[in-house]
Protein backbone atom coordinates (compact mmCIF):
# COMPACT_ATOMS: atom_id res chain seq x y z
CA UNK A 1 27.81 -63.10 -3.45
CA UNK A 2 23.87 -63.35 -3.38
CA UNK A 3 23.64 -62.14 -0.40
CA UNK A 4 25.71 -58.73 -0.98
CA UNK A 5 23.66 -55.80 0.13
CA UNK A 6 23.49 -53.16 -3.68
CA UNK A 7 25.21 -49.91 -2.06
CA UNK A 8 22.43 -47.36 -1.60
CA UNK A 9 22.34 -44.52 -4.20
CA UNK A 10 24.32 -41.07 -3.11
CA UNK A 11 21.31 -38.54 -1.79
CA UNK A 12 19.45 -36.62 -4.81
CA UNK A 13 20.10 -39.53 -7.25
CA UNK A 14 17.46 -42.34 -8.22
CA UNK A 15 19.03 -45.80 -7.46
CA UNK A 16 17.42 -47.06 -10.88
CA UNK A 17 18.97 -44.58 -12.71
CA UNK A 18 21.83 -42.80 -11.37
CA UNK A 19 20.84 -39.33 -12.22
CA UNK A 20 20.13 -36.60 -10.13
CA UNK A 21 16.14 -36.26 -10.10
CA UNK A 22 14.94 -32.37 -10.51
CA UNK A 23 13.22 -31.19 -7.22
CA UNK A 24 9.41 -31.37 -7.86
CA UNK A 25 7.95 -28.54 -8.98
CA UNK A 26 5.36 -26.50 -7.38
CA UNK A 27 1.83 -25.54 -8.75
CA UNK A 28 1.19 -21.85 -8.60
CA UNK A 29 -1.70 -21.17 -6.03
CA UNK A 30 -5.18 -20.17 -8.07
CA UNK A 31 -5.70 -16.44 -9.03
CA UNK A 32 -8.96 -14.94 -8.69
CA UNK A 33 -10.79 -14.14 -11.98
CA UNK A 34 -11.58 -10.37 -12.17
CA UNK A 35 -14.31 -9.33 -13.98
CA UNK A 36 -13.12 -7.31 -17.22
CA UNK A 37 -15.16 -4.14 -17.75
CA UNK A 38 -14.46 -3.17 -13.77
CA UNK A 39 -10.83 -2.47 -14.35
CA UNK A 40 -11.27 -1.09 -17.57
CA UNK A 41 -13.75 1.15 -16.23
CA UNK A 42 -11.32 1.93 -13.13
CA UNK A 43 -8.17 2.46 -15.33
CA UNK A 44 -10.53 4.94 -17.58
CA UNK A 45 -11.99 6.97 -14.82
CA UNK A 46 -8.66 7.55 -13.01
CA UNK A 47 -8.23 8.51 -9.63
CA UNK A 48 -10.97 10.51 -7.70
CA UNK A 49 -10.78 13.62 -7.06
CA UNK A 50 -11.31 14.51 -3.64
CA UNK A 51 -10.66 18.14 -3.49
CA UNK A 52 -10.41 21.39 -5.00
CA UNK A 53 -8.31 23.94 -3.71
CA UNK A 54 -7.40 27.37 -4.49
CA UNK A 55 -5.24 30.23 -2.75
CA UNK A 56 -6.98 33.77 -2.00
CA UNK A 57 -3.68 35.98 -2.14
CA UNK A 58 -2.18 35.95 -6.05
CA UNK A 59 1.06 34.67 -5.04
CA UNK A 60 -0.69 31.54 -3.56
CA UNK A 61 -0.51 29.99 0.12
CA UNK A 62 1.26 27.40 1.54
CA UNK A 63 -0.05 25.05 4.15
CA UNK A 64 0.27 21.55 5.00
CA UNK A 65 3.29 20.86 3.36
CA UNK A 66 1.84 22.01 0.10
CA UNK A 67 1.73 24.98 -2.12
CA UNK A 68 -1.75 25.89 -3.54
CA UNK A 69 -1.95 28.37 -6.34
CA UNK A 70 -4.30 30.99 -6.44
CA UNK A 71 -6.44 29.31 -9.76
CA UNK A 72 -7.84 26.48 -8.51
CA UNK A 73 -6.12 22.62 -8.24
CA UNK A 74 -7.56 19.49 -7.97
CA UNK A 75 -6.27 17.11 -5.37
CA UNK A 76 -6.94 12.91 -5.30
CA UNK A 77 -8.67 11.38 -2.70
CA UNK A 78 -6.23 10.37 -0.05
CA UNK A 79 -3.96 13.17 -0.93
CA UNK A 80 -4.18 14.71 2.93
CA UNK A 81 -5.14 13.09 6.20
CA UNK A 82 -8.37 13.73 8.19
CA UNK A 83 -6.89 16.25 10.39
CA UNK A 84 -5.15 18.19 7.32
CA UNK A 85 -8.33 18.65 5.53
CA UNK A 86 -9.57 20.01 8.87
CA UNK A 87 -6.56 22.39 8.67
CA UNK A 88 -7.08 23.42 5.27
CA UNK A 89 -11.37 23.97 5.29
CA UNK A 90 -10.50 25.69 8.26
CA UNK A 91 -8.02 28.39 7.06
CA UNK A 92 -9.28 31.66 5.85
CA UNK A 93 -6.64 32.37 2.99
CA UNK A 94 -7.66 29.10 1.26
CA UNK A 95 -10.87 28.50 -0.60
CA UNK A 96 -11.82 24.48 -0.26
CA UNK A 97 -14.60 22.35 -2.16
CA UNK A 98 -15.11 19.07 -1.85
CA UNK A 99 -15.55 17.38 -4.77
C-alpha cells in the first residue's frame, strides 16, 4: 500500500486542503493623479460660450434645427458644426457674435 498513487484533488480545490481556493484577484491598473485646482477651476468656469445669437424679427427665427429668440442667447462651444455656424453668420434675419 506504499506505493498507492493519493487521488489528485477535484479541479478548483487545493490538494492540502480540500477547499475551493478563491480565483486571484486582480490589481486595479494605476490612475493618473490630476492636479486639484484645474478641475476646480474647470467645474467653476463652466462651459464656454461660443456664441451669441439673436433673431431680427420679434417672433424669432428658426434655423438649423434651432429656434433663436429675438433677445439675445448664448450658445456653448460645440453646440453647431462648422458648416452650421457658416449657415447661421451667413443669414440675414439672424444677428451672430462670437464670443
Amino acid at each position: 500500500m506504499a506505493d498507492e498513487k493519493k487521488p489528485a484533488a477535484p479541479t478548483g480545490q487545493s490538494a492540502t486542503k480540500g477547499k475551493p481556493q478563491a480565483p486571484a484577484a486582480k490589481k486595479p491598473a494605476p490612475v493618473a493623479a490630476k492636479p486639484a485646482g484645474d478641475t476646480q477651476a474647470k467645474a467653476e468656469a463652466g462651459p464656454k460660450m461660443a456664441l451669441r445669437i439673436a433673431a431680427k424679427p420679434k417672433e424669432g427665427f428658426r434655423r438649423c434645427g434651432v429656434h433663436h429668440p429675438f433677445g439675445p442667447a448664448d450658445h456653448p462651444e460645440g453646440r453647431f458644426t462648422a458648416k452650421e455656424i457658416q449657415i447661421l453668420k451667413g443669414e440675414p434675419n439672424l444677428v451672430v457674435v462670437d464670443l
